[in-house]
PDB file of N, CA and C in Angstrom:
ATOM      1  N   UNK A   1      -7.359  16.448   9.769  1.00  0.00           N
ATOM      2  CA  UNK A   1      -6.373  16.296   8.715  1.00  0.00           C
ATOM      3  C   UNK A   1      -6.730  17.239   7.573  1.00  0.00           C
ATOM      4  N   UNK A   2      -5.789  17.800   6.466  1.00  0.00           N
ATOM      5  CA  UNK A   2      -5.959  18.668   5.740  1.00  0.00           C
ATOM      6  C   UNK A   2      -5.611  18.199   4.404  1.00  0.00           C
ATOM      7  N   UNK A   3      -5.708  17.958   3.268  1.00  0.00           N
ATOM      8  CA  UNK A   3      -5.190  17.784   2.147  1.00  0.00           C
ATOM      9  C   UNK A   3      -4.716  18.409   1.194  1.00  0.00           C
ATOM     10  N   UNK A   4      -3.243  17.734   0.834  1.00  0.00           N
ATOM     11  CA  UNK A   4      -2.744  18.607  -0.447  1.00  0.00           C
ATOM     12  C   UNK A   4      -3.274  18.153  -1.376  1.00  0.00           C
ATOM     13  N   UNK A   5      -3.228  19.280  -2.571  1.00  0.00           N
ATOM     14  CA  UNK A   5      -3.715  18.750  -3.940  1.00  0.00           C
ATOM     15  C   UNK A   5      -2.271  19.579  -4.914  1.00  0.00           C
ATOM     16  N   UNK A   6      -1.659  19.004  -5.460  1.00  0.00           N
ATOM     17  CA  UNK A   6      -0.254  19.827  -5.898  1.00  0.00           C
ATOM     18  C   UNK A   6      -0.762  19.574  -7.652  1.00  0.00           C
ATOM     19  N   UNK A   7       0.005  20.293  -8.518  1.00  0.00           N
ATOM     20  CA  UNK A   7      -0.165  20.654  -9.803  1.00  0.00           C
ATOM     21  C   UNK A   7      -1.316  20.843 -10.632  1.00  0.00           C
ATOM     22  N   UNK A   8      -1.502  21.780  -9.743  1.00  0.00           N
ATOM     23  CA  UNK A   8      -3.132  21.965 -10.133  1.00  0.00           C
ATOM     24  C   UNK A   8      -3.203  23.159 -11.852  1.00  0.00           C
ATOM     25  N   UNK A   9      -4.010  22.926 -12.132  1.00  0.00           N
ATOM     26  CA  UNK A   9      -4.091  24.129 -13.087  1.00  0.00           C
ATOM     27  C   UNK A   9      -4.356  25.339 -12.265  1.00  0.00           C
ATOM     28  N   UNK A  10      -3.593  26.383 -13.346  1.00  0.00           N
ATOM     29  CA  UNK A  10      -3.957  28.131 -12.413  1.00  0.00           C
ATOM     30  C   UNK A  10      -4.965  28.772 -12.565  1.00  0.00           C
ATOM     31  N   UNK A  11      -5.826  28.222 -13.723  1.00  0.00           N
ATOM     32  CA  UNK A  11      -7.102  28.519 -14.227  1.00  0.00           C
ATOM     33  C   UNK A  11      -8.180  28.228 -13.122  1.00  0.00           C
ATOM     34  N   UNK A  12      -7.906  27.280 -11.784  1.00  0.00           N
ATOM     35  CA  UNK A  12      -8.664  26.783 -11.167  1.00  0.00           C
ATOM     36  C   UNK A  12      -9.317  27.541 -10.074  1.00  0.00           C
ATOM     37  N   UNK A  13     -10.264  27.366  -9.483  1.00  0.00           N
ATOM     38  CA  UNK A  13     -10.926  28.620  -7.947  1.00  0.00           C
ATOM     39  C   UNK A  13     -11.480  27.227  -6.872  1.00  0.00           C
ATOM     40  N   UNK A  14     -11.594  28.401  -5.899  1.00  0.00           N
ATOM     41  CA  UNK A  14     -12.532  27.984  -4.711  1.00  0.00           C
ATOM     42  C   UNK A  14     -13.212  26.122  -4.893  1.00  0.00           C
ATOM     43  N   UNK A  15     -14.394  26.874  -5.786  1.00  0.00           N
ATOM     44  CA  UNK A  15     -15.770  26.107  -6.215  1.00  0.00           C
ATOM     45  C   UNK A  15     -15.176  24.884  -6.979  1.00  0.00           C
ATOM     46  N   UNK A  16     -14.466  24.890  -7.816  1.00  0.00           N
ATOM     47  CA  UNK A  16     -13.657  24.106  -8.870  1.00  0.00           C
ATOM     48  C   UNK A  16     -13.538  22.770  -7.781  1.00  0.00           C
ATOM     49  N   UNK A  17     -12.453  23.065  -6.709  1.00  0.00           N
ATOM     50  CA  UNK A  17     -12.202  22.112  -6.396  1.00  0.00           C
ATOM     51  C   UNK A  17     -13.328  21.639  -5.004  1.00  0.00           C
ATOM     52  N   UNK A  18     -13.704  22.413  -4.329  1.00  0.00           N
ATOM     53  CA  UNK A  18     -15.316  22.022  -3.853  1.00  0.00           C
ATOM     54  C   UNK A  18     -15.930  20.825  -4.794  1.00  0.00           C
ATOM     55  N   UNK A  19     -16.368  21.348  -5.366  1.00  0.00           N
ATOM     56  CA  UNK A  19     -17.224  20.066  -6.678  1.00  0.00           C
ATOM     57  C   UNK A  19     -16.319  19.146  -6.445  1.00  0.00           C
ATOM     58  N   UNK A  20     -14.889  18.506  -7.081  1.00  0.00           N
ATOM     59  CA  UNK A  20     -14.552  17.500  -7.140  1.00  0.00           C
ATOM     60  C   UNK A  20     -14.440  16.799  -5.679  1.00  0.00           C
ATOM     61  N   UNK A  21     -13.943  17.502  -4.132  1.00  0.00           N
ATOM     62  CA  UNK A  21     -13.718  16.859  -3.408  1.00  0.00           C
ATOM     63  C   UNK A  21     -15.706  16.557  -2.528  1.00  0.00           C
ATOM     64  N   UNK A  22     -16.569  16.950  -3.332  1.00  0.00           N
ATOM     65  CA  UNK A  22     -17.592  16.742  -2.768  1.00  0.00           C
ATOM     66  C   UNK A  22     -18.096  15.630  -2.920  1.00  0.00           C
ATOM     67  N   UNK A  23     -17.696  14.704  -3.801  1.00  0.00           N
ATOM     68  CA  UNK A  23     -18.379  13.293  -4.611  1.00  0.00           C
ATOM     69  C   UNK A  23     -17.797  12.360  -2.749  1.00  0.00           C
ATOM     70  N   UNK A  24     -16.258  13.108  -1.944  1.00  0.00           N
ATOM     71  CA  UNK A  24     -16.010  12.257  -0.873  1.00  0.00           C
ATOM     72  C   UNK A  24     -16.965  12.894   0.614  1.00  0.00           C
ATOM     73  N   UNK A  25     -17.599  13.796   0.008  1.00  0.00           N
ATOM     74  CA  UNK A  25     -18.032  14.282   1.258  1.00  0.00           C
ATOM     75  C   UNK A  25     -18.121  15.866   1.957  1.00  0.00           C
ATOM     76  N   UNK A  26     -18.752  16.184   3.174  1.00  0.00           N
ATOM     77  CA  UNK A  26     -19.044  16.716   3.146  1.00  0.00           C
ATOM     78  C   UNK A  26     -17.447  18.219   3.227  1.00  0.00           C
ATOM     79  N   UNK A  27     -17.375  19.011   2.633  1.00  0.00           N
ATOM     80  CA  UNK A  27     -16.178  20.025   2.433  1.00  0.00           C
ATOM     81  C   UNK A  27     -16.564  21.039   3.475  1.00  0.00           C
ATOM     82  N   UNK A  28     -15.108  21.301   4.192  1.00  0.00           N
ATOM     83  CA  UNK A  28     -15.134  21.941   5.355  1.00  0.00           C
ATOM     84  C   UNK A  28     -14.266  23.376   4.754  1.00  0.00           C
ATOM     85  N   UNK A  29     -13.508  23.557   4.053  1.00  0.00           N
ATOM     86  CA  UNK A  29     -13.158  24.119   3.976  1.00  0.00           C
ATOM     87  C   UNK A  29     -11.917  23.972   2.449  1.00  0.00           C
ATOM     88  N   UNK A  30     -11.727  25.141   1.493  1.00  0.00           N
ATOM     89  CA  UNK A  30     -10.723  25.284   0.385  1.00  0.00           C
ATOM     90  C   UNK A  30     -10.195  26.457   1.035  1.00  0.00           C
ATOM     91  N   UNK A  31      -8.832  25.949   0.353  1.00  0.00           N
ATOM     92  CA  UNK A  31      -7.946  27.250   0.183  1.00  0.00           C
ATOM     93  C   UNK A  31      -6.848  26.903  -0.572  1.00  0.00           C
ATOM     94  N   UNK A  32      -6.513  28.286  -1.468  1.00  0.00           N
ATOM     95  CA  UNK A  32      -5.863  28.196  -2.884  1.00  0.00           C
ATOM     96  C   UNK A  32      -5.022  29.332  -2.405  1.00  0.00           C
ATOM     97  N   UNK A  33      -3.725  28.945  -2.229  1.00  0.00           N
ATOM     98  CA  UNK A  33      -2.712  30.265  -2.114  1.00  0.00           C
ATOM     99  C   UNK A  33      -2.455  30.929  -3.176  1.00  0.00           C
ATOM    100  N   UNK A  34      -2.413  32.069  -2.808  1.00  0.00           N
ATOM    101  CA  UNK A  34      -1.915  33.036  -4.132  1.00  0.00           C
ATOM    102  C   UNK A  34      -0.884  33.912  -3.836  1.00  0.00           C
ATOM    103  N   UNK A  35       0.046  34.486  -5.240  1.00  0.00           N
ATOM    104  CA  UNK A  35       1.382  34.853  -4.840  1.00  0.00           C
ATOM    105  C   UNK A  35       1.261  36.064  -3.932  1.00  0.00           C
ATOM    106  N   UNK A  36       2.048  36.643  -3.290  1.00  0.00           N
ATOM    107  CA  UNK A  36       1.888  38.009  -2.784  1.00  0.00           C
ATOM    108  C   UNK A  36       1.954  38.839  -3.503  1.00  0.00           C
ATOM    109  N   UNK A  37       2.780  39.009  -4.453  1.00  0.00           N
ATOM    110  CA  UNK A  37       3.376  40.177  -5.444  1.00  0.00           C
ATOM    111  C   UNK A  37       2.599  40.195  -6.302  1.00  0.00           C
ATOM    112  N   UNK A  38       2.368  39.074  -6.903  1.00  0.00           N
ATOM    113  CA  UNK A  38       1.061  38.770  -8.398  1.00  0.00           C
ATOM    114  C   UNK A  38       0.085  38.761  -7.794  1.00  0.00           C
ATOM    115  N   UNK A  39      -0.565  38.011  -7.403  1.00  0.00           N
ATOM    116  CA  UNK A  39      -1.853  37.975  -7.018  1.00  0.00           C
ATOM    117  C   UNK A  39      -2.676  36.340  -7.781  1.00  0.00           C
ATOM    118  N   UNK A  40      -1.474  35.911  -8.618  1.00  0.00           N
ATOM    119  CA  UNK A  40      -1.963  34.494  -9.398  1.00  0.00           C
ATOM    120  C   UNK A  40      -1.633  33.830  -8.117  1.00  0.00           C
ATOM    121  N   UNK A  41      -2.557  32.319  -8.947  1.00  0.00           N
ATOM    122  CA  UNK A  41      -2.298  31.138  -7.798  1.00  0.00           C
ATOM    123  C   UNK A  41      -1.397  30.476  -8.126  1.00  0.00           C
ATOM    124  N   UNK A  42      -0.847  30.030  -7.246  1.00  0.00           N
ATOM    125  CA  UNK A  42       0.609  28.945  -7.248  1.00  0.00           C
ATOM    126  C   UNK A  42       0.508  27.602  -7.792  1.00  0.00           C
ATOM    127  N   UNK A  43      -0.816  26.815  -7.637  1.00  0.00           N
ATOM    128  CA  UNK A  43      -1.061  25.707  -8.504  1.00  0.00           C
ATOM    129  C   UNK A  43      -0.903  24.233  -7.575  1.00  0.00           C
ATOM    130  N   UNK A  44      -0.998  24.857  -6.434  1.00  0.00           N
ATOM    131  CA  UNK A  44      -1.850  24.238  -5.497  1.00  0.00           C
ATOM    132  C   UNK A  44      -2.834  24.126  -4.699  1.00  0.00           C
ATOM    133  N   UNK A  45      -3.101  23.873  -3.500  1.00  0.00           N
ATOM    134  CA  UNK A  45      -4.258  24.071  -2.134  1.00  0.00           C
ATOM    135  C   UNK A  45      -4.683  22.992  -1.555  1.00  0.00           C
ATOM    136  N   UNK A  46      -5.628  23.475  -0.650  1.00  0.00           N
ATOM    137  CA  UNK A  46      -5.381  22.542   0.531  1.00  0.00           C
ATOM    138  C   UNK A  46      -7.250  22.585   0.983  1.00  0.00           C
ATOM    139  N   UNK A  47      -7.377  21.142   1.173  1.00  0.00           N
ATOM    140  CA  UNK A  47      -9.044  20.774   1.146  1.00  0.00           C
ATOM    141  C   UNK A  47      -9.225  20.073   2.510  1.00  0.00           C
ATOM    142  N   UNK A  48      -9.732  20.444   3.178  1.00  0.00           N
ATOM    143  CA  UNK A  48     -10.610  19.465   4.256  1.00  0.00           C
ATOM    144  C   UNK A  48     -12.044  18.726   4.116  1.00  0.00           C
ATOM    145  N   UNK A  49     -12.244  17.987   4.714  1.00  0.00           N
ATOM    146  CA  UNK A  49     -13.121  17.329   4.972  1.00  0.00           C
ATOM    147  C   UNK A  49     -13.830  16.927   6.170  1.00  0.00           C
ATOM    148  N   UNK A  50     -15.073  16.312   6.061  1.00  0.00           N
ATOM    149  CA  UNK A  50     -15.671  16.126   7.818  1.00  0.00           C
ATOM    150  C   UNK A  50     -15.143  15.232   8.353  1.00  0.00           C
ATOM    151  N   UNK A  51     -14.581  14.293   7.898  1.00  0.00           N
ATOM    152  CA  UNK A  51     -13.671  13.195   8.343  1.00  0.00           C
ATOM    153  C   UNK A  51     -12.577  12.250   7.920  1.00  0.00           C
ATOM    154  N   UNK A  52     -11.921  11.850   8.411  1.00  0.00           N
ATOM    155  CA  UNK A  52     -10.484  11.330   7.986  1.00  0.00           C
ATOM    156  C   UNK A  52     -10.866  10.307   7.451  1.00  0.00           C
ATOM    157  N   UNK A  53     -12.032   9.745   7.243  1.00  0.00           N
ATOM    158  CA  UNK A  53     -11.982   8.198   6.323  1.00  0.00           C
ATOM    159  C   UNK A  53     -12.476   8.951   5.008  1.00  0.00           C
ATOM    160  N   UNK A  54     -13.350   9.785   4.820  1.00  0.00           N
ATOM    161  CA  UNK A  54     -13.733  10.315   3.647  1.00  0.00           C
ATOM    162  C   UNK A  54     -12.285  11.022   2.695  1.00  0.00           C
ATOM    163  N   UNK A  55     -11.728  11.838   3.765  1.00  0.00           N
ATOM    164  CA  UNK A  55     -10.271  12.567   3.704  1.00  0.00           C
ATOM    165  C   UNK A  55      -9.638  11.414   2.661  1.00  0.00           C
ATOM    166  N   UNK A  56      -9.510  10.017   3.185  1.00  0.00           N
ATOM    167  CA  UNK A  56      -8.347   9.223   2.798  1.00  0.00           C
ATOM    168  C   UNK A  56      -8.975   8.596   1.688  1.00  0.00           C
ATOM    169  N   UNK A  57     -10.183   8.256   1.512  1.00  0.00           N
ATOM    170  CA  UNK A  57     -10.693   7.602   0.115  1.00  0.00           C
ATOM    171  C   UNK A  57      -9.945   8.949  -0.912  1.00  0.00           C
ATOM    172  N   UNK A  58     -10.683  10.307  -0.631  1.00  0.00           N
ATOM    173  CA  UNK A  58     -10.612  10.793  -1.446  1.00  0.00           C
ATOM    174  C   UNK A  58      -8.271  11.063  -1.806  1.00  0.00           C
ATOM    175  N   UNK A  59      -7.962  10.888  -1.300  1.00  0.00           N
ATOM    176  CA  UNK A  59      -6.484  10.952  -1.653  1.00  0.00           C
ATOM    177  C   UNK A  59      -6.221   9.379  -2.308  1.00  0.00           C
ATOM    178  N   UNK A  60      -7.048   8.184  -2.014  1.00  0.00           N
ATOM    179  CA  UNK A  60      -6.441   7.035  -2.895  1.00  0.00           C
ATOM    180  C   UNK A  60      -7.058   7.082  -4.110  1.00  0.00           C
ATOM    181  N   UNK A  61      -8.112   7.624  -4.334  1.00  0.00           N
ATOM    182  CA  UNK A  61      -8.785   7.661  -5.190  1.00  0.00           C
ATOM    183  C   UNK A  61      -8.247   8.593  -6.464  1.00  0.00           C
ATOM    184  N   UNK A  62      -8.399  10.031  -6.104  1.00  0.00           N
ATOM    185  CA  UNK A  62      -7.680  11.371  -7.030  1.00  0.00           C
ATOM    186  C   UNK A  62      -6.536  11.194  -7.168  1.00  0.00           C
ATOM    187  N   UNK A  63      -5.285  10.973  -6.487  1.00  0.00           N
ATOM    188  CA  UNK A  63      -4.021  10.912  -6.501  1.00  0.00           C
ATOM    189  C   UNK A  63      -3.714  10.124  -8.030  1.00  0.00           C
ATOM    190  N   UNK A  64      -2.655  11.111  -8.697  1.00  0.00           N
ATOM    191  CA  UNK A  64      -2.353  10.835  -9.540  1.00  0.00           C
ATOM    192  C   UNK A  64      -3.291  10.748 -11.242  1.00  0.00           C
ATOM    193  N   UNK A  65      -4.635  11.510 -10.748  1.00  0.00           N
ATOM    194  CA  UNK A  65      -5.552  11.554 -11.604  1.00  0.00           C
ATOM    195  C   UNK A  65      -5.771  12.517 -12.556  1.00  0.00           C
ATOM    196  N   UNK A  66      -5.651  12.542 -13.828  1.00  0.00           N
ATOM    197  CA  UNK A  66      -5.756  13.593 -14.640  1.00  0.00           C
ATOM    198  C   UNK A  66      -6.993  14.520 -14.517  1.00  0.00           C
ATOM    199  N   UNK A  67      -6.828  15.751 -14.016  1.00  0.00           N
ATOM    200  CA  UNK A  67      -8.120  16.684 -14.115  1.00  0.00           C
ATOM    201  C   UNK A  67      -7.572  17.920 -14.696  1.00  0.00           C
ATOM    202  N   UNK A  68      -8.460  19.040 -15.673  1.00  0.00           N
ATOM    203  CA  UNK A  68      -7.966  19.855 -16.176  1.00  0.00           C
ATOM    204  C   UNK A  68      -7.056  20.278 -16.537  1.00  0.00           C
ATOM    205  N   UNK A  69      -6.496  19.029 -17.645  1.00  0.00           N
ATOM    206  CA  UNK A  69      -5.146  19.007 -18.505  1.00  0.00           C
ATOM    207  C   UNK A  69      -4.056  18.719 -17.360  1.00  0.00           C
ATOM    208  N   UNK A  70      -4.128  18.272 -16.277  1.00  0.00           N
ATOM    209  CA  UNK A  70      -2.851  17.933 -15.609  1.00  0.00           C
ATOM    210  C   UNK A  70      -3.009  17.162 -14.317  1.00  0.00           C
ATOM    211  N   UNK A  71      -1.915  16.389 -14.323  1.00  0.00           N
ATOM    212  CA  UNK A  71      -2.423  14.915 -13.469  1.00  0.00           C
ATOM    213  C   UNK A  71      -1.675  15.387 -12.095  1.00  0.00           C
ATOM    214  N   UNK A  72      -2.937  15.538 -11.427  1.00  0.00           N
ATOM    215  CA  UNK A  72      -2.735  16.315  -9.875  1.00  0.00           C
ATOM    216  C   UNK A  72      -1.842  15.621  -9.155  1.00  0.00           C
ATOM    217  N   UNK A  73      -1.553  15.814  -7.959  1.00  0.00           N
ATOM    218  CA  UNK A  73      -0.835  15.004  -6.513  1.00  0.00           C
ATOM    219  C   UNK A  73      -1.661  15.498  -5.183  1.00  0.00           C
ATOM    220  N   UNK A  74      -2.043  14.107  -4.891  1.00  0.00           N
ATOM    221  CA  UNK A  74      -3.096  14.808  -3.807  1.00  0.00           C
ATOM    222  C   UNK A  74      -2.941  13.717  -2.532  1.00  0.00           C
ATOM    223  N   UNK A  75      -2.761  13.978  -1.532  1.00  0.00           N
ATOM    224  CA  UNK A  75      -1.830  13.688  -0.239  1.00  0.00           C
ATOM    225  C   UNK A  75      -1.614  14.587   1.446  1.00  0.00           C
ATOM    226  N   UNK A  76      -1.598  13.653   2.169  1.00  0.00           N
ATOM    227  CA  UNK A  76      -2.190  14.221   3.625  1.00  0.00           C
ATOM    228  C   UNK A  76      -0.970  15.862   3.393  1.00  0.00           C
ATOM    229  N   UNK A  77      -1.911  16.577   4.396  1.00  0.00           N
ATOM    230  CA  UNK A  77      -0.851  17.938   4.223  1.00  0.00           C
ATOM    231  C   UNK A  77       0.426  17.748   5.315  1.00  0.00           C
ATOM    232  N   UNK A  78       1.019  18.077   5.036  1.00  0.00           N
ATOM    233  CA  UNK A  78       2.075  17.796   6.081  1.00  0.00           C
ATOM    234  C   UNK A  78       1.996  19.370   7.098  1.00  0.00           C
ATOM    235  N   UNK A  79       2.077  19.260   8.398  1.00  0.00           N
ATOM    236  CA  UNK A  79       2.426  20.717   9.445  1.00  0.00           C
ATOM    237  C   UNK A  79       3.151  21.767   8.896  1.00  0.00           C
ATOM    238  N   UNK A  80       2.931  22.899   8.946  1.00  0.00           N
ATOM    239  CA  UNK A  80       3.393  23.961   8.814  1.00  0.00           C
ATOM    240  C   UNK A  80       4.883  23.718   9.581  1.00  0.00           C
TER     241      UNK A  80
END
């Protein structure tokens, strides 16, 4: 499973959100899309984890939680 994290600040990187999703465990992988044309980030991304119970604490937990001036949305990723 993969996780969204939506309204993120644009100020944010990689490591940023590493640290916070690490308090659930062990992080498999970030990624922060960025525009094609700009090169800024869109003000979301998408976090994995080693496992789907860690995965799901960490979405009941953050969801809806104020971090760096703005109260995220964080929720299973849905398929491409």
């Amino acid at each position: 499973m993969s996780i969204y994290v939506g309204n993120l600040n644009y100020d944010i990187n990689q490591q940023d959100l590493e640290e916070v999703f690490a308090d659930y465990g062990s992080v498999k992988r970030v990624y922060i899309p960025t525009d094609r044309q700009t090169g800024h980030r869109r003000g979301f991304g998408f976090v994995e984890l080693e496992s789907d119970t860690n995965e799901q604490k960490a979405i009941d937990t953050l969801d809806g939680a104020e971090w760096m001036g703005r109260e995220i949305r964080v929720n299973k990723a849905k398929p491409r």
